[in-house]
PDB file of N, CA and C in Angstrom:
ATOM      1  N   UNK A   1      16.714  -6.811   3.317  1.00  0.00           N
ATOM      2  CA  UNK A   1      16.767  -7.201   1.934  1.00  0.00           C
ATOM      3  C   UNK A   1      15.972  -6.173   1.132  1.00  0.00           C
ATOM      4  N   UNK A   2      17.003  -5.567   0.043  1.00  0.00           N
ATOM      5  CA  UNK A   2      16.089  -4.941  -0.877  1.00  0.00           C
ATOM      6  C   UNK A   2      14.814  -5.346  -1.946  1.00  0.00           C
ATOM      7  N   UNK A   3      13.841  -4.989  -2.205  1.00  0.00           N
ATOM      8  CA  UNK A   3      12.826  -5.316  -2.841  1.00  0.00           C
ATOM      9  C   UNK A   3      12.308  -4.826  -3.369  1.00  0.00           C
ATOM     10  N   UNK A   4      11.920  -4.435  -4.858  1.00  0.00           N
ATOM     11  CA  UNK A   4      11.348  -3.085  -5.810  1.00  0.00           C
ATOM     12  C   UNK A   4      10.362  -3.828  -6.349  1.00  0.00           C
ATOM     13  N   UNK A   5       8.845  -2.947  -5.379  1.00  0.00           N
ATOM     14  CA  UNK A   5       7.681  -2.724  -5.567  1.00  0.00           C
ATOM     15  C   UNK A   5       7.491  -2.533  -6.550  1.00  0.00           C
ATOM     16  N   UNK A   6       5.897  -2.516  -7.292  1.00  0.00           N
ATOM     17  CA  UNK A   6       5.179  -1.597  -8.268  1.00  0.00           C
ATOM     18  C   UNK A   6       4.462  -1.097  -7.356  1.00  0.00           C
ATOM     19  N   UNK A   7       4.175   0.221  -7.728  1.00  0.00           N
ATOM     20  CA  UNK A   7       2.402   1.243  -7.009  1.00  0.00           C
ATOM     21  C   UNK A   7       2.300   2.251  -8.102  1.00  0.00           C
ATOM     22  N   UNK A   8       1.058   2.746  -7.676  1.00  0.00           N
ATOM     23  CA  UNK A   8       0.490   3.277  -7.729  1.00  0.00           C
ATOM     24  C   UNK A   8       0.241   5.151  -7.422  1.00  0.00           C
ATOM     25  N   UNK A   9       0.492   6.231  -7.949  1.00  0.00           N
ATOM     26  CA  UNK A   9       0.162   7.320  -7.466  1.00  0.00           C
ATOM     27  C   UNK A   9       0.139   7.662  -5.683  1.00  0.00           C
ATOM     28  N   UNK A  10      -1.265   6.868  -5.730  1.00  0.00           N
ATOM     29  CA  UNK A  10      -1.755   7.065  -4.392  1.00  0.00           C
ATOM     30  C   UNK A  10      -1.344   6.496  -3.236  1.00  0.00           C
ATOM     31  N   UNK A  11      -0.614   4.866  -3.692  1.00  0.00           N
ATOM     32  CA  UNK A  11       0.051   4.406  -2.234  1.00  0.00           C
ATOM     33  C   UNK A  11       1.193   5.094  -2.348  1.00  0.00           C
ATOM     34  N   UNK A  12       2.235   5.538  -2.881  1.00  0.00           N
ATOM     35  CA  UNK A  12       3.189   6.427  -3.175  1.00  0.00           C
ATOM     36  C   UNK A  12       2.738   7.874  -2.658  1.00  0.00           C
ATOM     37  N   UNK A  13       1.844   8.403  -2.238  1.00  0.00           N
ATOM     38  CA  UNK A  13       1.121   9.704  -1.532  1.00  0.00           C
ATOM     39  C   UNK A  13       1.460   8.996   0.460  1.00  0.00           C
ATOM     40  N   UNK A  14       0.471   7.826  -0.059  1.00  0.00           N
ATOM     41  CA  UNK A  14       0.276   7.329   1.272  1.00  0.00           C
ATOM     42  C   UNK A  14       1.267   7.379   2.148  1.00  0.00           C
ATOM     43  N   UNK A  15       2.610   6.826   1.540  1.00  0.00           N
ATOM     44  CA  UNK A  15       3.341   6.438   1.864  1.00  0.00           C
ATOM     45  C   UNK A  15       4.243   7.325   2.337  1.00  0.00           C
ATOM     46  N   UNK A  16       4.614   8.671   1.255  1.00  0.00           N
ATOM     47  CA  UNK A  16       5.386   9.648   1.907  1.00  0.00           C
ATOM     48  C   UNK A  16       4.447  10.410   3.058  1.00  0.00           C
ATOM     49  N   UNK A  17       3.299  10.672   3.351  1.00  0.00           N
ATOM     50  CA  UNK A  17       2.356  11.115   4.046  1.00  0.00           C
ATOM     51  C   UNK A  17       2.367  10.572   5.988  1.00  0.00           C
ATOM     52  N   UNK A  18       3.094   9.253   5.588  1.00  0.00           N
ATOM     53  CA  UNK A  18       3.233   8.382   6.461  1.00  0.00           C
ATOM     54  C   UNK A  18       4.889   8.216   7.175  1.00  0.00           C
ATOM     55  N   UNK A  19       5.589   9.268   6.322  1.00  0.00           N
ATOM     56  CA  UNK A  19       6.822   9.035   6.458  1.00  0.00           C
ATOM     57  C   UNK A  19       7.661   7.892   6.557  1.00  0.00           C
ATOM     58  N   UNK A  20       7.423   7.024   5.528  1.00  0.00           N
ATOM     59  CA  UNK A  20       8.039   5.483   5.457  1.00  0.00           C
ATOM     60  C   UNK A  20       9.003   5.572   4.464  1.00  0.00           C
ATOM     61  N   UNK A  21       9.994   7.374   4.406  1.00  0.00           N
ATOM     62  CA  UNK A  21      10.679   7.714   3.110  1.00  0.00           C
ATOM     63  C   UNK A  21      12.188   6.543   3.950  1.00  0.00           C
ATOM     64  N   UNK A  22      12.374   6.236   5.409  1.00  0.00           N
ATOM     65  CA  UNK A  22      13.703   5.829   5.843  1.00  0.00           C
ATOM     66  C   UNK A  22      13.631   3.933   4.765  1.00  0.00           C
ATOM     67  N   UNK A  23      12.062   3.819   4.637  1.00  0.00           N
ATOM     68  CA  UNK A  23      12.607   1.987   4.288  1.00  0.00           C
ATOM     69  C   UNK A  23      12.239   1.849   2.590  1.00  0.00           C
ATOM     70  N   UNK A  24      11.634   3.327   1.600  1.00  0.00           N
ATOM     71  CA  UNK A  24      11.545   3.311   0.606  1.00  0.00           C
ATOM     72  C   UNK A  24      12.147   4.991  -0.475  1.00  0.00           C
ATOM     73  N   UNK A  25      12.323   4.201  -1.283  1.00  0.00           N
ATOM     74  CA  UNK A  25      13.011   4.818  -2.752  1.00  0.00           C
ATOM     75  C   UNK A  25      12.639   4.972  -3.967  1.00  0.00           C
ATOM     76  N   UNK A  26      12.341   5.800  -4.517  1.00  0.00           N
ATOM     77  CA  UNK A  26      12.112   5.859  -5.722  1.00  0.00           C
ATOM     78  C   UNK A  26      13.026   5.818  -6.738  1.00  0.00           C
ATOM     79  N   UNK A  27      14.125   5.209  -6.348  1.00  0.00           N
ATOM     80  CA  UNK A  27      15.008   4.959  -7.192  1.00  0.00           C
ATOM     81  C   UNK A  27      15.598   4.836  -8.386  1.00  0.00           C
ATOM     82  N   UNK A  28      14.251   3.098  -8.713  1.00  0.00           N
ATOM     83  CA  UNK A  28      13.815   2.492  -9.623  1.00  0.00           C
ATOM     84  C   UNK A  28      13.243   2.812 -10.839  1.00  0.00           C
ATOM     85  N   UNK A  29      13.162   2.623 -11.929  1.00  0.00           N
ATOM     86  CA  UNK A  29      12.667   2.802 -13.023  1.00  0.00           C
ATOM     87  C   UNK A  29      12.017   1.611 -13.579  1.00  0.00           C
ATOM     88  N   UNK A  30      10.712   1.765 -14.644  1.00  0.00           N
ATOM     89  CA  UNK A  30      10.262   0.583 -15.105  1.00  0.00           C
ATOM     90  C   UNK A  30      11.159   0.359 -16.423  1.00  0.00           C
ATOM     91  N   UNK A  31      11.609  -0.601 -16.713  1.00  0.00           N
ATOM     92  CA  UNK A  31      12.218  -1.091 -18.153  1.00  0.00           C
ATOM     93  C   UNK A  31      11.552  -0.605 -19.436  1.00  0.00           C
ATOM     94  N   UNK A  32      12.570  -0.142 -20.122  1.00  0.00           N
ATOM     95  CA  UNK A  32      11.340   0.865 -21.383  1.00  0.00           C
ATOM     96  C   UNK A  32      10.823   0.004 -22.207  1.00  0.00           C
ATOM     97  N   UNK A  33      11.044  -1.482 -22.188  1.00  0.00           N
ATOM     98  CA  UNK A  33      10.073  -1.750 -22.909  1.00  0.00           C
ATOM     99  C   UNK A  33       8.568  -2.490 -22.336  1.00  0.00           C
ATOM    100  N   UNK A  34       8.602  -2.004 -20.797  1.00  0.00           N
ATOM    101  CA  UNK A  34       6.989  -1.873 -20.796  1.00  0.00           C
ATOM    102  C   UNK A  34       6.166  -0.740 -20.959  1.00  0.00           C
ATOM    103  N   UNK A  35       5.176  -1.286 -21.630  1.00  0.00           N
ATOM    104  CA  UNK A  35       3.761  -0.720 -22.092  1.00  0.00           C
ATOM    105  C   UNK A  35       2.751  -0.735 -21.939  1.00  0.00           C
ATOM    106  N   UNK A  36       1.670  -0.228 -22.322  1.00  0.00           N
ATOM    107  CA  UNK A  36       0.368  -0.224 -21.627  1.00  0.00           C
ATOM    108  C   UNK A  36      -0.400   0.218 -20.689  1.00  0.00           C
ATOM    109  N   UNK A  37      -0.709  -0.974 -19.607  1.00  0.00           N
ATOM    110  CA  UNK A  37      -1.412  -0.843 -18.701  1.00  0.00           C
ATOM    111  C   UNK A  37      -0.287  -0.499 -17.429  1.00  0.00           C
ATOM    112  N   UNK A  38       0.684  -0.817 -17.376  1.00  0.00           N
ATOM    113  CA  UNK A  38       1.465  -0.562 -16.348  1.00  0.00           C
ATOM    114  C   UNK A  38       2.782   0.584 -16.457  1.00  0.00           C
ATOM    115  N   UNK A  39       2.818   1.239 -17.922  1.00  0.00           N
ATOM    116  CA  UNK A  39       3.424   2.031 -18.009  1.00  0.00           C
ATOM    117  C   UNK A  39       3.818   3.006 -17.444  1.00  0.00           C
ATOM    118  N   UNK A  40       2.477   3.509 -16.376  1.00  0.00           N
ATOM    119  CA  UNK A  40       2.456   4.749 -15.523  1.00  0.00           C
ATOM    120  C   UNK A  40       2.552   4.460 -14.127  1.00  0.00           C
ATOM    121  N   UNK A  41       2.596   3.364 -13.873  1.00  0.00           N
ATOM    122  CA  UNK A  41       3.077   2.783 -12.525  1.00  0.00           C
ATOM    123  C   UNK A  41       4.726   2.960 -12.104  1.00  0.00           C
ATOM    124  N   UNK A  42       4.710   3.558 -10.523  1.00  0.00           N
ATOM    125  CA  UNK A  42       5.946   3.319  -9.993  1.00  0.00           C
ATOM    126  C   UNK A  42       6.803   2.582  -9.271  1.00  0.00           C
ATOM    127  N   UNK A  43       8.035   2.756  -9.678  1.00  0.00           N
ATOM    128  CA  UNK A  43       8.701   1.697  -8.518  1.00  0.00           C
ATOM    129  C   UNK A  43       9.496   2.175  -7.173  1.00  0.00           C
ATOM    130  N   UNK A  44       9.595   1.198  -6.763  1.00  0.00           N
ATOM    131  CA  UNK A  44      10.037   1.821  -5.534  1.00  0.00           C
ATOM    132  C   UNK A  44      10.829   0.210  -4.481  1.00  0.00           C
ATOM    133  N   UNK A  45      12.368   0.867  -4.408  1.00  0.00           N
ATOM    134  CA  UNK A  45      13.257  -0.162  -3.329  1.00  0.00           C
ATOM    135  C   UNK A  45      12.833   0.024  -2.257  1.00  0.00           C
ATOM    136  N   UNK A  46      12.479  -1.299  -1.734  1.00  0.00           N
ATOM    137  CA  UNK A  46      11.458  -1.382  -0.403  1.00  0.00           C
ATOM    138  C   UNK A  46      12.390  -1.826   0.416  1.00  0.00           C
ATOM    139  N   UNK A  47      13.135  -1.207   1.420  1.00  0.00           N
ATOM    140  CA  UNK A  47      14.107  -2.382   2.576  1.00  0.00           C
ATOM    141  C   UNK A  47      12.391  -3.191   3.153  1.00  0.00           C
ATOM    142  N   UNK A  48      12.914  -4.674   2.980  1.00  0.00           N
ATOM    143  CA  UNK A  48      12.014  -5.523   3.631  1.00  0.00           C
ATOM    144  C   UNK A  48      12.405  -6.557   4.950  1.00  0.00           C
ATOM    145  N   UNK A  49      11.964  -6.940   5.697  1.00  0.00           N
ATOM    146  CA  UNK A  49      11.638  -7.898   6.561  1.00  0.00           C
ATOM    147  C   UNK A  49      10.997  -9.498   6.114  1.00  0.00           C
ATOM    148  N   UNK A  50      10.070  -8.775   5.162  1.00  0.00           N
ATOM    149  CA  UNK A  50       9.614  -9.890   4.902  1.00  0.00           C
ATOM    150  C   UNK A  50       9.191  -9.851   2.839  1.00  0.00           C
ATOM    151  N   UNK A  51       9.977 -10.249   2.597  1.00  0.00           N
ATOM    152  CA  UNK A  51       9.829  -9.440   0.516  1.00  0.00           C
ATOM    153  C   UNK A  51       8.453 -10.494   0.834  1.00  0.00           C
ATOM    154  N   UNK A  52       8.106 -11.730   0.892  1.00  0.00           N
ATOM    155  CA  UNK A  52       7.214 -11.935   0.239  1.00  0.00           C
ATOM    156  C   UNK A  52       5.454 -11.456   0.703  1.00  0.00           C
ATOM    157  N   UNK A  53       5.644 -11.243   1.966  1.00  0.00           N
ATOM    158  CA  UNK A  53       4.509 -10.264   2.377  1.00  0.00           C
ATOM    159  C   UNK A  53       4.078  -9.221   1.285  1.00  0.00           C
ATOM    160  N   UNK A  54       5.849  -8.167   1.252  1.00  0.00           N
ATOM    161  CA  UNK A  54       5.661  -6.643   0.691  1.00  0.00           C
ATOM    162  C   UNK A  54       5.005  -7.113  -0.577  1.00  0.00           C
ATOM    163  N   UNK A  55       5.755  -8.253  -1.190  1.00  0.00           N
ATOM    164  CA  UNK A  55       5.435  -7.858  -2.750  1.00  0.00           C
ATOM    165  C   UNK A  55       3.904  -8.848  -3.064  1.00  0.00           C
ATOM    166  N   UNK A  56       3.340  -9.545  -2.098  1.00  0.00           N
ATOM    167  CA  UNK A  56       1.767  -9.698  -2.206  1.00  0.00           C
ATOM    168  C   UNK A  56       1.112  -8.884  -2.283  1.00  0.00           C
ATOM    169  N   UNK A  57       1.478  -7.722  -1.592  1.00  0.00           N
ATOM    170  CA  UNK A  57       0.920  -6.192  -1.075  1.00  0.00           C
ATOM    171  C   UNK A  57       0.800  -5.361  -2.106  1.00  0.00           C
ATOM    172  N   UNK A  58       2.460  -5.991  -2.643  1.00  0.00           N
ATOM    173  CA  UNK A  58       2.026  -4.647  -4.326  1.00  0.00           C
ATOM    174  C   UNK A  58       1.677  -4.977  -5.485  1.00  0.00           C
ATOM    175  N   UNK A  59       1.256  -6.939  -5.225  1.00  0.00           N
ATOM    176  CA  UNK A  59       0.882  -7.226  -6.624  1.00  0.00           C
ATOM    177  C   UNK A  59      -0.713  -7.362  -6.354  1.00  0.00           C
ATOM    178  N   UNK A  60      -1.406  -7.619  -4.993  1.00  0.00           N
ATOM    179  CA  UNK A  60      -2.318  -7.159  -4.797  1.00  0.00           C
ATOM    180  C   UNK A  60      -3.502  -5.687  -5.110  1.00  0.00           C
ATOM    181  N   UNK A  61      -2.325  -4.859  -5.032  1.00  0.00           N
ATOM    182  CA  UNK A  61      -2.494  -3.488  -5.366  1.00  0.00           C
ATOM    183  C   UNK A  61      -2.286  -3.086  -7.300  1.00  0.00           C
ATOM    184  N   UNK A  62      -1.443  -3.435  -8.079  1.00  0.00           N
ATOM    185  CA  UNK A  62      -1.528  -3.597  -9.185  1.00  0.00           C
ATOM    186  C   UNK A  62      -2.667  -4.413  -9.801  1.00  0.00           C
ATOM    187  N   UNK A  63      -2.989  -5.508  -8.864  1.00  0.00           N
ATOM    188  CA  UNK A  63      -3.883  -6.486  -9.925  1.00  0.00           C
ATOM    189  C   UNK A  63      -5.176  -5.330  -9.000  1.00  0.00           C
ATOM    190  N   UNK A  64      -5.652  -4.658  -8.293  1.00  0.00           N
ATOM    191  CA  UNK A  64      -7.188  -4.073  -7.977  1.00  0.00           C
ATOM    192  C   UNK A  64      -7.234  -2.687  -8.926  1.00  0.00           C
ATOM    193  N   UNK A  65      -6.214  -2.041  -8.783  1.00  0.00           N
ATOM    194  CA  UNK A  65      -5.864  -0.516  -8.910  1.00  0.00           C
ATOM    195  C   UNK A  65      -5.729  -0.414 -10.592  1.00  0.00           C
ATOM    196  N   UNK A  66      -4.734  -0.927 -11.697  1.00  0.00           N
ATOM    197  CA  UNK A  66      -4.113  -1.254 -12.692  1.00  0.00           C
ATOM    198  C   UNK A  66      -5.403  -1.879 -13.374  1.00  0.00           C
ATOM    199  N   UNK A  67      -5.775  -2.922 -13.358  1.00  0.00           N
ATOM    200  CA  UNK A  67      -7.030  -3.461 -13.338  1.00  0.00           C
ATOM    201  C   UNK A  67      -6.378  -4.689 -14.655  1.00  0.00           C
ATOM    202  N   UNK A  68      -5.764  -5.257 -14.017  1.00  0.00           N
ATOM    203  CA  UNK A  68      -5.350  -7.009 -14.648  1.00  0.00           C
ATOM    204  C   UNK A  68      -7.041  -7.549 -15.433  1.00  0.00           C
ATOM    205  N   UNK A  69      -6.415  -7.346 -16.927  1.00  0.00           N
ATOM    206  CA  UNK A  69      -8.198  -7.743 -17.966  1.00  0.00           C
ATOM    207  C   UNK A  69      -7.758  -9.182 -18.335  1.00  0.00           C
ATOM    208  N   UNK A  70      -6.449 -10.268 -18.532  1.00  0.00           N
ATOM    209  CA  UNK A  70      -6.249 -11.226 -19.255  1.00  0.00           C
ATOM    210  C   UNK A  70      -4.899 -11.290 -18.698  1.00  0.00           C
ATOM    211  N   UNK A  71      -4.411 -12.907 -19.154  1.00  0.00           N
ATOM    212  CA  UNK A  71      -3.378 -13.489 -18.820  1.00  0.00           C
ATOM    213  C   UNK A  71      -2.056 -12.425 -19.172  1.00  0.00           C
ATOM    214  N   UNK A  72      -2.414 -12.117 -20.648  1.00  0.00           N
ATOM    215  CA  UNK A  72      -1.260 -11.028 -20.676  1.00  0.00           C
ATOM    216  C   UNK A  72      -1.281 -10.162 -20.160  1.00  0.00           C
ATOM    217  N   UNK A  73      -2.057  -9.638 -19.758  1.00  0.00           N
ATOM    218  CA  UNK A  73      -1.659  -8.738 -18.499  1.00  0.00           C
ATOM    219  C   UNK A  73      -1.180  -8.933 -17.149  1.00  0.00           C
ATOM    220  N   UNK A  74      -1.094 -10.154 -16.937  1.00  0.00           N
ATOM    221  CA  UNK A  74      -0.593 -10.911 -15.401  1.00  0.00           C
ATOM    222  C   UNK A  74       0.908 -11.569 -16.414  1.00  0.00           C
ATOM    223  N   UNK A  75       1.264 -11.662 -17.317  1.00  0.00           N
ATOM    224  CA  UNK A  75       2.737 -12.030 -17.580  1.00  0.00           C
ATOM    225  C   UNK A  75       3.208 -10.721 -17.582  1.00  0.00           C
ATOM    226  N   UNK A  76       2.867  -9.635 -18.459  1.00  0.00           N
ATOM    227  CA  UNK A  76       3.595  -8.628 -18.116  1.00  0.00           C
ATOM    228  C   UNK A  76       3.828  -7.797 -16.379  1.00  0.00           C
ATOM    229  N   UNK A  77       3.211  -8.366 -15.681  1.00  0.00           N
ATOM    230  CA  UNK A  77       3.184  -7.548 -14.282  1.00  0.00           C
ATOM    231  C   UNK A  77       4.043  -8.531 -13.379  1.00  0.00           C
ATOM    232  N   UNK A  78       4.402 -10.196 -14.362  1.00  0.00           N
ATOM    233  CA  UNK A  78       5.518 -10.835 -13.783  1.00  0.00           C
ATOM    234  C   UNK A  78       6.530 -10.370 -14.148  1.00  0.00           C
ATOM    235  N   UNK A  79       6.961 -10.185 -15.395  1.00  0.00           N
ATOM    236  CA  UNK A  79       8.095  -9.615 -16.150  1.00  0.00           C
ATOM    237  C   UNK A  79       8.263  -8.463 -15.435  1.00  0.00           C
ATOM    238  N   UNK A  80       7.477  -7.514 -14.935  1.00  0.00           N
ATOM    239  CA  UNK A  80       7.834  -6.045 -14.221  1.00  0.00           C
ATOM    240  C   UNK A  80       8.895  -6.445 -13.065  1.00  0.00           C
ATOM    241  N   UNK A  81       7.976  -7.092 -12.005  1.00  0.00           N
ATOM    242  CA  UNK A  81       8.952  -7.979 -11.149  1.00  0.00           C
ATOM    243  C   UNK A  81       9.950  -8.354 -11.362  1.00  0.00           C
ATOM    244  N   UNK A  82      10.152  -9.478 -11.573  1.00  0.00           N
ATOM    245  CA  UNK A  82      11.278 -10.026 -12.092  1.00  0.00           C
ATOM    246  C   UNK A  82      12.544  -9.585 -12.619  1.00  0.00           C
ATOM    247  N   UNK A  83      12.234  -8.250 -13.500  1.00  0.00           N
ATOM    248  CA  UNK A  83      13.526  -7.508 -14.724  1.00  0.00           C
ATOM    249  C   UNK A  83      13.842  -6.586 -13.739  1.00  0.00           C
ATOM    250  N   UNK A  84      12.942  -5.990 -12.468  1.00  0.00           N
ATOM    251  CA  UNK A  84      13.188  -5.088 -11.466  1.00  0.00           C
ATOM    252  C   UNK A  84      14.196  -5.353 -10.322  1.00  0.00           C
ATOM    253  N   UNK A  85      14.273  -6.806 -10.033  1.00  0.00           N
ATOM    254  CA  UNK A  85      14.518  -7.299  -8.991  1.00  0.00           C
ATOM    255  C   UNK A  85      15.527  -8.121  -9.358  1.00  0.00           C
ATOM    256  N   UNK A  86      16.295  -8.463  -8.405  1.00  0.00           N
ATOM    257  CA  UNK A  86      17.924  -9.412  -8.079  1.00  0.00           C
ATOM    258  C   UNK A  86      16.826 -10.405  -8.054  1.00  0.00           C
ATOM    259  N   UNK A  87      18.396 -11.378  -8.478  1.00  0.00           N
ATOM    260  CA  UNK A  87      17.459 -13.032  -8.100  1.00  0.00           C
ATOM    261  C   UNK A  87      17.365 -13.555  -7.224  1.00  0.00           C
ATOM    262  N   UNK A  88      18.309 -13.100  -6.251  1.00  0.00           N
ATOM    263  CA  UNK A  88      17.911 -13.266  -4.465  1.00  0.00           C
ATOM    264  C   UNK A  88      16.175 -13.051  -4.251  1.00  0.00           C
ATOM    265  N   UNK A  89      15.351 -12.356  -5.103  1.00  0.00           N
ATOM    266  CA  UNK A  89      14.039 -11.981  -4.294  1.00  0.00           C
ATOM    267  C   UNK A  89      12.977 -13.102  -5.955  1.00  0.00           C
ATOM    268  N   UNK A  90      13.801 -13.677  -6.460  1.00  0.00           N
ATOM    269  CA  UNK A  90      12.939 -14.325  -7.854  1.00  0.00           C
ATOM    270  C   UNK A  90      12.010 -15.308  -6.987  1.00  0.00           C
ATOM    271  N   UNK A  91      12.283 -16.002  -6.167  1.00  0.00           N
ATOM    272  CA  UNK A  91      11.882 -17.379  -5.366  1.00  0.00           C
ATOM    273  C   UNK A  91      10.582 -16.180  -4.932  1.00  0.00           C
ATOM    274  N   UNK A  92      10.881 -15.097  -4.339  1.00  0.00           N
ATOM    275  CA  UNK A  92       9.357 -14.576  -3.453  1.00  0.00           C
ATOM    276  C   UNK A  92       8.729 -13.978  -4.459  1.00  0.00           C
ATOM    277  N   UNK A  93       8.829 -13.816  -5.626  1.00  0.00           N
ATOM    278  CA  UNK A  93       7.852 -13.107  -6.623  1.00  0.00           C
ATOM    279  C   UNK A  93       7.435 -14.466  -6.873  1.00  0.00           C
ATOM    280  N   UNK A  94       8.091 -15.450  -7.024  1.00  0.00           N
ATOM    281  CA  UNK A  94       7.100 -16.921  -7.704  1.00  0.00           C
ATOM    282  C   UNK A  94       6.250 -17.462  -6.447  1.00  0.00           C
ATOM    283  N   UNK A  95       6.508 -17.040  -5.297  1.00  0.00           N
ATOM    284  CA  UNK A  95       5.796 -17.425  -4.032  1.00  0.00           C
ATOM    285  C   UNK A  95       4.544 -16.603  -3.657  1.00  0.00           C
ATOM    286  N   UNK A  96       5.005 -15.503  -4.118  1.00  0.00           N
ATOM    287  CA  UNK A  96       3.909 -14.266  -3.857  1.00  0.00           C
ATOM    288  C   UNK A  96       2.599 -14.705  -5.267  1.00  0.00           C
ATOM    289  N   UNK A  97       2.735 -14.960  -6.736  1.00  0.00           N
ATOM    290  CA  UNK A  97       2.107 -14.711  -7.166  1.00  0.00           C
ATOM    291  C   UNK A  97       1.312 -16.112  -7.170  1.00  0.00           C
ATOM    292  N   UNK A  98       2.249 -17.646  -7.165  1.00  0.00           N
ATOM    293  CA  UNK A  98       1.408 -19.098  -6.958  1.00  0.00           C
ATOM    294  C   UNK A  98       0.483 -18.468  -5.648  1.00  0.00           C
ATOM    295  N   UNK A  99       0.746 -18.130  -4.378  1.00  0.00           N
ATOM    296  CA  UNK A  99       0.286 -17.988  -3.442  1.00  0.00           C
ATOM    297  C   UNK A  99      -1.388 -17.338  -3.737  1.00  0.00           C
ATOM    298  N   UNK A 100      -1.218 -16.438  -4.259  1.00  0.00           N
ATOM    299  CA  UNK A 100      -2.491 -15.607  -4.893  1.00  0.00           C
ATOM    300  C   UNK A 100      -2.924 -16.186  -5.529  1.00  0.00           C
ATOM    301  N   UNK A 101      -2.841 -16.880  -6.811  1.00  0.00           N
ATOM    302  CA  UNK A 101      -2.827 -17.110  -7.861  1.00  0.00           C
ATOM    303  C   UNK A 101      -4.181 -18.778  -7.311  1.00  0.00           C
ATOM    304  N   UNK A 102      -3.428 -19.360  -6.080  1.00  0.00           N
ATOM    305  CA  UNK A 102      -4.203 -20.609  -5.961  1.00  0.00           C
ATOM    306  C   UNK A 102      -5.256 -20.055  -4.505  1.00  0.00           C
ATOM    307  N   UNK A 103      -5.336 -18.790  -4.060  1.00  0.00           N
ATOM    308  CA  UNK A 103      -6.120 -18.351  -3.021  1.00  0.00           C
ATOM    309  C   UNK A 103      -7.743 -18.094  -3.573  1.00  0.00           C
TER     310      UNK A 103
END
């Protein structure tokens, strides 16, 4: 199942460094009308095993890295998700972020 991450520069280093180019893509683009804090962030089609693992992983990494200051900044980093992604993977972005969200 396909799944489009957000990252970061550096896990995007990591990652080609690691040669994990066979299960990811830079394909993706962010929607132009985000702004801000996540503007400079990339995406990337993740073949997954498990989407709701991956995308704990990259909203984990957005909310440390990005640096999430207020609620609007955690709706817009849902909206990233969400406008990125088929609705086959909507159920694991709402699983991934309640999951965090009540940890």
């Amino acid at each position: 199942m396909d799944a489009v991450i957000l990252m970061n520069e550096k896990r995007k280093k990591k990652h080609l460094r690691h040669n994990y180019t066979t299960t990811l893509s830079f394909s993706a683009s962010l929607p132009d009308d985000v702004q801000g804090i996540y503007a400079d962030s990339l995406c990337a089609v993740k073949y997954s095993m498990d989407p709701l693992v991956d995308l704990k992983e990259s909203i984990i990494e957005m909310v440390k890295n990005v640096g999430v200051r207020n609620w609007e900044d955690m709706e817009e980093l849902i909206y990233c998700y969400v406008v990125l992604n088929s609705t086959e993977i909507h159920g694991f972005i709402v699983q991934a972020f309640l999951s965090l969200c009540s940890s």
